[in-house]
C-alpha atoms as a PDB file:
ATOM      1  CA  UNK A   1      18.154  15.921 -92.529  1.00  0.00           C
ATOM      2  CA  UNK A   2      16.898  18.015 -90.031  1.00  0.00           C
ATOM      3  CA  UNK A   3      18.642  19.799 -87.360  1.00  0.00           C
ATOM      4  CA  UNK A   4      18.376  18.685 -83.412  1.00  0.00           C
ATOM      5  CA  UNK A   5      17.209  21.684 -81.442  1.00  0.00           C
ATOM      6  CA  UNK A   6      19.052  22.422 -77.968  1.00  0.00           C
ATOM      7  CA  UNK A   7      16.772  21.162 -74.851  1.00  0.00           C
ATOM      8  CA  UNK A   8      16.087  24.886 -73.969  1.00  0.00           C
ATOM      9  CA  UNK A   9      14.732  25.836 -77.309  1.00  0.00           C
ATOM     10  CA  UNK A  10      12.125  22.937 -76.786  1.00  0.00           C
ATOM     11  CA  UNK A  11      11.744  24.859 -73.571  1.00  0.00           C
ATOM     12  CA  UNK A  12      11.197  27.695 -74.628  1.00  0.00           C
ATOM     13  CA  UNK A  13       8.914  26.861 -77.639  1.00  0.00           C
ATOM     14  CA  UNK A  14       6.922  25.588 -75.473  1.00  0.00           C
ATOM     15  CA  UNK A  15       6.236  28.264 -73.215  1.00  0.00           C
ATOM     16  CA  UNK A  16       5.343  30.022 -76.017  1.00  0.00           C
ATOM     17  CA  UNK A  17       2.736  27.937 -77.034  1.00  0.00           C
ATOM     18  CA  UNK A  18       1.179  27.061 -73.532  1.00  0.00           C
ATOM     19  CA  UNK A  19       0.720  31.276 -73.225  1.00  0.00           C
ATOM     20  CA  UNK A  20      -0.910  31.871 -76.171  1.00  0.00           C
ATOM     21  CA  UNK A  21      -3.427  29.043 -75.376  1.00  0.00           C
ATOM     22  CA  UNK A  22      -3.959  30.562 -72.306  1.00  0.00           C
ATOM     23  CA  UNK A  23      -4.074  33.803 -74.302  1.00  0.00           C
ATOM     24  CA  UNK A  24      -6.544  33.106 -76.620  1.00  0.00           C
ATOM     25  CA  UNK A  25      -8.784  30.914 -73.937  1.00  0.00           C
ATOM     26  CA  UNK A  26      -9.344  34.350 -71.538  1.00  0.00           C
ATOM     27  CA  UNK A  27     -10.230  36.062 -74.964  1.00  0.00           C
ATOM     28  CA  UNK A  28     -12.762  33.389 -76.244  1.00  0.00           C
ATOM     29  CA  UNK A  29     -14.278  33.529 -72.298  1.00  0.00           C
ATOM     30  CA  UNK A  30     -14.500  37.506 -72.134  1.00  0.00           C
ATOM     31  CA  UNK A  31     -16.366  37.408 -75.379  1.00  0.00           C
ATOM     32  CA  UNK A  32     -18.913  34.806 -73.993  1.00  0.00           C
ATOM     33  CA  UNK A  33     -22.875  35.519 -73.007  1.00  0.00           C
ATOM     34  CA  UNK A  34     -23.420  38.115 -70.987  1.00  0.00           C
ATOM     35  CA  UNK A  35     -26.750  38.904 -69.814  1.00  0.00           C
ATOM     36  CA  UNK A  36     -28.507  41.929 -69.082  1.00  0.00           C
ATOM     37  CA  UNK A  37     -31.762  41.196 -67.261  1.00  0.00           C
ATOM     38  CA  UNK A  38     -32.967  38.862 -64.276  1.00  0.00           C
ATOM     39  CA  UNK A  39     -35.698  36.686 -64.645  1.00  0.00           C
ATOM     40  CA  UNK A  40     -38.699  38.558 -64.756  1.00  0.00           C
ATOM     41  CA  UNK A  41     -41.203  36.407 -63.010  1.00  0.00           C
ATOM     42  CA  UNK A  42     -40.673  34.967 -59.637  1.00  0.00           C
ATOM     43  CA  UNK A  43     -40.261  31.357 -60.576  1.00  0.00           C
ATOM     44  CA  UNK A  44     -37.547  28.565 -59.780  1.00  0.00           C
ATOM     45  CA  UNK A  45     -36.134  28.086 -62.870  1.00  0.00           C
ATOM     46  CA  UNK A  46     -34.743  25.025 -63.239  1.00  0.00           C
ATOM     47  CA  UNK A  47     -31.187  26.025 -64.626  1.00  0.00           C
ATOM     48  CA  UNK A  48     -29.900  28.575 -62.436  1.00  0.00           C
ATOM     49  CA  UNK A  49     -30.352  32.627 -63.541  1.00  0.00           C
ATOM     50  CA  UNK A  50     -27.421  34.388 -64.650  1.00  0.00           C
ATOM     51  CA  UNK A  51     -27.488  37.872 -62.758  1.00  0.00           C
ATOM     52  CA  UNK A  52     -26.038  41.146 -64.388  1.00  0.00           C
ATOM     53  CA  UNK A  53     -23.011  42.302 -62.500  1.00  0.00           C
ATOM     54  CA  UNK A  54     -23.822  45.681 -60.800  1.00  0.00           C
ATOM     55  CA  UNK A  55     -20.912  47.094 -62.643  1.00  0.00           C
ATOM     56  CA  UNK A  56     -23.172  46.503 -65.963  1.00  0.00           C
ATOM     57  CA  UNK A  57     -26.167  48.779 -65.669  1.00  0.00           C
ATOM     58  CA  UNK A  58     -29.051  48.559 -67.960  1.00  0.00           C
ATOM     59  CA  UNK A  59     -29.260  50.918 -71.272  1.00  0.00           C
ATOM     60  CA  UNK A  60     -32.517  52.856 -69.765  1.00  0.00           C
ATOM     61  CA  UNK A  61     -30.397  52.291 -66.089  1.00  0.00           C
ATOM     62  CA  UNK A  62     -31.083  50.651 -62.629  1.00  0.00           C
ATOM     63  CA  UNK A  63     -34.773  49.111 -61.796  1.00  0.00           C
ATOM     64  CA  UNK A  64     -36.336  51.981 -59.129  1.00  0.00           C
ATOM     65  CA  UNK A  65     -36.085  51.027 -55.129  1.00  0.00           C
ATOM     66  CA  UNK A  66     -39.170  49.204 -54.779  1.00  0.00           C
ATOM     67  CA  UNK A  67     -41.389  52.292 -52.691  1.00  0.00           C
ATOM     68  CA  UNK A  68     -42.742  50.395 -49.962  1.00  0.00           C
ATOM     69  CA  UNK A  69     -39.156  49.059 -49.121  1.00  0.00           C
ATOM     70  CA  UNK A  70     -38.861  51.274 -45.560  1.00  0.00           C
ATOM     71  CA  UNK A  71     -36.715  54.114 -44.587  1.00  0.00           C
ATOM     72  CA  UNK A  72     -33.243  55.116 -43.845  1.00  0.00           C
ATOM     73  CA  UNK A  73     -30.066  52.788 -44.412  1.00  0.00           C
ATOM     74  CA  UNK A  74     -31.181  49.596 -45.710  1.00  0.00           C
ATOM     75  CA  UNK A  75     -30.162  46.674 -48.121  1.00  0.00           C
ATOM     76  CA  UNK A  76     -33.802  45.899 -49.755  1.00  0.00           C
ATOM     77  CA  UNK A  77     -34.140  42.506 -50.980  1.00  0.00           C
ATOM     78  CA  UNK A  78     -37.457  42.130 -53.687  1.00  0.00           C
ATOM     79  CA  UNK A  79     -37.951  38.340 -53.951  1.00  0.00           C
ATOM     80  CA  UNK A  80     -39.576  38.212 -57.091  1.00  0.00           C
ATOM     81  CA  UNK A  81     -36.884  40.213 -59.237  1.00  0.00           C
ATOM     82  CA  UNK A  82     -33.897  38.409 -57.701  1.00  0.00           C
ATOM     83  CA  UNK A  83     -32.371  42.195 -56.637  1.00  0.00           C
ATOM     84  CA  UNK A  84     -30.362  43.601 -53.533  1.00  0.00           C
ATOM     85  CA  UNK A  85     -30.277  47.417 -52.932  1.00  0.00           C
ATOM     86  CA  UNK A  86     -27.788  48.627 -50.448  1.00  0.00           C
ATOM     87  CA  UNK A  87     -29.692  51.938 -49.795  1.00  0.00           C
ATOM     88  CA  UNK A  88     -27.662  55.422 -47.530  1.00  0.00           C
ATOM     89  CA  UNK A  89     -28.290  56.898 -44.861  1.00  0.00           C
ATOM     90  CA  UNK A  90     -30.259  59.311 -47.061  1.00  0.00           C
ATOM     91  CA  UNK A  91     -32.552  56.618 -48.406  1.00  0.00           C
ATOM     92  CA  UNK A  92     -30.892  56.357 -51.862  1.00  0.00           C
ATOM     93  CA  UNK A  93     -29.400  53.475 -53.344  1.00  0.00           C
ATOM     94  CA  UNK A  94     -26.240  53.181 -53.432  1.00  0.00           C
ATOM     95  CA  UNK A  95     -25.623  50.260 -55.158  1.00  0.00           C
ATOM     96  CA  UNK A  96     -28.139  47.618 -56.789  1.00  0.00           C
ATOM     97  CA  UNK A  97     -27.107  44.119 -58.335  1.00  0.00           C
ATOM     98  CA  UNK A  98     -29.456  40.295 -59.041  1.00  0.00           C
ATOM     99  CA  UNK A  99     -28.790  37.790 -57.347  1.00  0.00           C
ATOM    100  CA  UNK A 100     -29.456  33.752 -57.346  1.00  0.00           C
ATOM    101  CA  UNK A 101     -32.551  33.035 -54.620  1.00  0.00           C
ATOM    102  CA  UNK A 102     -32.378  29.903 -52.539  1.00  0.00           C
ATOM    103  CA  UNK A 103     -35.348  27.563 -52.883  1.00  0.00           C
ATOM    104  CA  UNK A 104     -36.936  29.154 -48.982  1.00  0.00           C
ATOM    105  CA  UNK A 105     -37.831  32.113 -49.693  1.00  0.00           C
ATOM    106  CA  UNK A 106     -37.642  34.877 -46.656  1.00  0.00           C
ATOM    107  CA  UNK A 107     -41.066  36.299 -46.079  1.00  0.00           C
ATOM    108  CA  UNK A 108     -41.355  39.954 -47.183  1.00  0.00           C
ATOM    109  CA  UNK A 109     -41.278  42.097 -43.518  1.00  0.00           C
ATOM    110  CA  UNK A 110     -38.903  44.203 -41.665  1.00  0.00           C
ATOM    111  CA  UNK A 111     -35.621  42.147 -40.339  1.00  0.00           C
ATOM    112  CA  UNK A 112     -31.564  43.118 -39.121  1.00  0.00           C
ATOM    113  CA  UNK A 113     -28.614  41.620 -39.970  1.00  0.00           C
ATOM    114  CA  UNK A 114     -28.374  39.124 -36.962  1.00  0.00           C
ATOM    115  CA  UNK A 115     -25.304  37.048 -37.638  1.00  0.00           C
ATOM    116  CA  UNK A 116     -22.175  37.226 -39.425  1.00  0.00           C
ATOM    117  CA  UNK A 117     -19.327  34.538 -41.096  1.00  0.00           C
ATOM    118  CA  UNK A 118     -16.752  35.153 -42.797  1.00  0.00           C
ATOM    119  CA  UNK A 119     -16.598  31.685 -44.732  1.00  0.00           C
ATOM    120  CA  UNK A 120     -17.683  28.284 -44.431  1.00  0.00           C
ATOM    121  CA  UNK A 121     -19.247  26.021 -46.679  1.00  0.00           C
ATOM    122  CA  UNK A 122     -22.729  26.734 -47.903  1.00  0.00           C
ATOM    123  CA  UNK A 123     -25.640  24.244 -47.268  1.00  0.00           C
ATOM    124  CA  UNK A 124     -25.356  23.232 -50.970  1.00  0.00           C
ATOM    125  CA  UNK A 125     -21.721  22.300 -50.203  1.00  0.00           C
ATOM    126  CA  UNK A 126     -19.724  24.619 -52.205  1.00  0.00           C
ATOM    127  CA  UNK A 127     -17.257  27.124 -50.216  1.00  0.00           C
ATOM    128  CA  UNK A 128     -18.853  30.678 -49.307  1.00  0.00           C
ATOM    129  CA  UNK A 129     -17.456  33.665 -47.818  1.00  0.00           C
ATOM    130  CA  UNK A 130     -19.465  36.593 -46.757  1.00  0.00           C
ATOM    131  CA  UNK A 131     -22.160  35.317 -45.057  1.00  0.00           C
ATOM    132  CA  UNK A 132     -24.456  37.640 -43.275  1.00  0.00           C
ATOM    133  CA  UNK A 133     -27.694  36.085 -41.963  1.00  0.00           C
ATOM    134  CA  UNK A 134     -30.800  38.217 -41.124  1.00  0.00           C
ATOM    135  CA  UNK A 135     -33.728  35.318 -40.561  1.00  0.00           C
ATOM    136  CA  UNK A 136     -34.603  31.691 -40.525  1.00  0.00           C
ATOM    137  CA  UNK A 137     -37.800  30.457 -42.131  1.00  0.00           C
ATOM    138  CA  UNK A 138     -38.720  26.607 -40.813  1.00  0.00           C
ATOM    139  CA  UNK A 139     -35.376  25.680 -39.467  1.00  0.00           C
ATOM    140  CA  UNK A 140     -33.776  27.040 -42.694  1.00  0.00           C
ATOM    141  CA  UNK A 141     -31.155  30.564 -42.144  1.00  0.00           C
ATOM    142  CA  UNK A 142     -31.773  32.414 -44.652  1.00  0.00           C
ATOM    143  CA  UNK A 143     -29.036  35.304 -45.647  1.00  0.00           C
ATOM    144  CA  UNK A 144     -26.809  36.787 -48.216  1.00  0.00           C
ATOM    145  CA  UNK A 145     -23.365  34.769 -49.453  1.00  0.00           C
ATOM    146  CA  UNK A 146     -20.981  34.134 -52.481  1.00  0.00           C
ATOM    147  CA  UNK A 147     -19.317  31.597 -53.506  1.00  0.00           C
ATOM    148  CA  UNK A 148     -15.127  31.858 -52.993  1.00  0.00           C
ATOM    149  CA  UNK A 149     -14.822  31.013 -56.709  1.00  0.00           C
ATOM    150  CA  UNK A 150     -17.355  33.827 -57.751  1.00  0.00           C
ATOM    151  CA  UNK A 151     -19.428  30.391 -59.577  1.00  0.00           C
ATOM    152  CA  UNK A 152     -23.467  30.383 -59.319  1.00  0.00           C
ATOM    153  CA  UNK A 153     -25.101  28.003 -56.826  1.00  0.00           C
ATOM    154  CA  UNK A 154     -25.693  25.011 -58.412  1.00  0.00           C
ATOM    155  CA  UNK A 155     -29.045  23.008 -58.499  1.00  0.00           C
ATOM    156  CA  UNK A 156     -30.645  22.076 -54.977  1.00  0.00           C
ATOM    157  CA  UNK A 157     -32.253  18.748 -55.985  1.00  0.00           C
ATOM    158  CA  UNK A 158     -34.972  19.034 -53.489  1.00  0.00           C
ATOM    159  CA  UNK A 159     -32.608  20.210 -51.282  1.00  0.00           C
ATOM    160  CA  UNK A 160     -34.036  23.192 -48.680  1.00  0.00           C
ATOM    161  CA  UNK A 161     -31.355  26.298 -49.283  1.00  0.00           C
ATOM    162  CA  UNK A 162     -31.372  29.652 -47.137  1.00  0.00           C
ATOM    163  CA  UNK A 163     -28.863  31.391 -49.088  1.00  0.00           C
ATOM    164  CA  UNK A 164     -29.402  34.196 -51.473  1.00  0.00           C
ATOM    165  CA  UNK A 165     -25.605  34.180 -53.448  1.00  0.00           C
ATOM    166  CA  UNK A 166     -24.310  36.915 -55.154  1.00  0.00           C
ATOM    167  CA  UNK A 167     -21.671  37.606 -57.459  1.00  0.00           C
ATOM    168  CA  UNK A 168     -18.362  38.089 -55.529  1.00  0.00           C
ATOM    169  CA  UNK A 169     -18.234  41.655 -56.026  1.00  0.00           C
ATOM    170  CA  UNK A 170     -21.602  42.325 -54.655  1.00  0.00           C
ATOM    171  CA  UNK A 171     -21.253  39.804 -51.719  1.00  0.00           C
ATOM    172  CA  UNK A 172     -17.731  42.327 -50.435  1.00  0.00           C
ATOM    173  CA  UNK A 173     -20.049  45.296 -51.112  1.00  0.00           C
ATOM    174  CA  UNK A 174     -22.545  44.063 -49.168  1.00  0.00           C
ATOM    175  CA  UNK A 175     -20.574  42.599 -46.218  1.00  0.00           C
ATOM    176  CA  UNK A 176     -18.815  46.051 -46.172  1.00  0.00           C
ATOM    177  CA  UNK A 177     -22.411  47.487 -45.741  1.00  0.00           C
ATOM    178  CA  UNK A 178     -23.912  45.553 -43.548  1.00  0.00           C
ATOM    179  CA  UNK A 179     -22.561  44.828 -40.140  1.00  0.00           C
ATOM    180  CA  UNK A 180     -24.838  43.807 -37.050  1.00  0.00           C
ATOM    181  CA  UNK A 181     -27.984  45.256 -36.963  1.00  0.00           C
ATOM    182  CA  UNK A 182     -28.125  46.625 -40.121  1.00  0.00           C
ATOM    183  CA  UNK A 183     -32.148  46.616 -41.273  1.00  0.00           C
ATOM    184  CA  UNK A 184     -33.047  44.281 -44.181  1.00  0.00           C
ATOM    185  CA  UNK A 185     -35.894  45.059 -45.676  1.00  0.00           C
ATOM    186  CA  UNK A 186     -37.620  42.021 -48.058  1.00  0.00           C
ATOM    187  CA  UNK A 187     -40.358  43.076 -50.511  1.00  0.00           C
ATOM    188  CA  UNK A 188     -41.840  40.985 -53.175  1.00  0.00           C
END
């Protein structure tokens, strides 16, 4: 015949278990995909991309600011390669990162940083903090967010979205960087 356990031993057992679930759950999830280029062509891919954090560089390192991108401090934003550039006073880069386009597309010119908010929910409903807006383009403000939960955006389903989202990370660089009137400079 077995032997009853006292209440806390079930208790305790049990604890036990639950943390090494959790345990091996965050190991199984750091050893998941984790992708090392952006989309190379400038399509909208159907399933959303999965940008390299900025903190992950490339083996042969970051992609070159694009050369017709301006002067001075800048954050240069190329369309077509889904990348952000926060560029110095000195005209080099200080940090580079992808990022997840909208489905409007700002057109490539000279713009500044005209508006800033520091959450609210996005247009594709999903909570953003971050938010610094530098155009509109038909009705549509376009500008740079990330999601409070660090998650991609998800499909528009026809929907008309301004917002280029970047990894949480990047978006608290880049708010940090650029404050009103900061030049944004989009390239294709």
């Amino acid at each position: 015949m077995a032997a009853l356990l006292p209440s806390w031993a079930w208790v305790s057992g049990l604890t036990v278990a639950a943390t090494a679930a959790v345990v091996a759950l965050a190991v199984q999830a750091d050893h998941g995909p984790h992708p090392t280029a952006a989309p190379a062509a400038h399509t909208r891919p159907t399933a959303s991309p999965s940008p390299t954090p900025s903190a992950t560089p490339s083996p042969s390192g970051p992609p070159a600011l694009p050369e017709a991108s301006g002067v001075g401090r800048r954050i240069v934003y190329a369309v077509g390669a889904h990348r952000v550039w926060l560029v110095d006073a000195t005209g080099q880069p200080s940090r580079t990162f992808t990022v997840w386009a909208g489905t409007v597309d700002p057109k490539p010119g000279r713009y500044s940083i005209t508006a800033r908010t520091a959450a609210t929910v996005g247009s594709d409903g999903v909570k953003v903090e971050h938010i610094v807006y530098f155009t509109a383009v038909s009705g549509v403000n376009i500008g740079f967010s990330n999601a409070l939960d660090g998650s991609s955006p998800p499909p528009a389903n026809g929907a008309q979205t301004g917002g280029i989202r970047l990894h949480k990370e990047d978006g608290a660089a880049l708010w940090s960087f650029g404050d009103y009137g900061t030049k944004v400079s989009v390239v294709e």
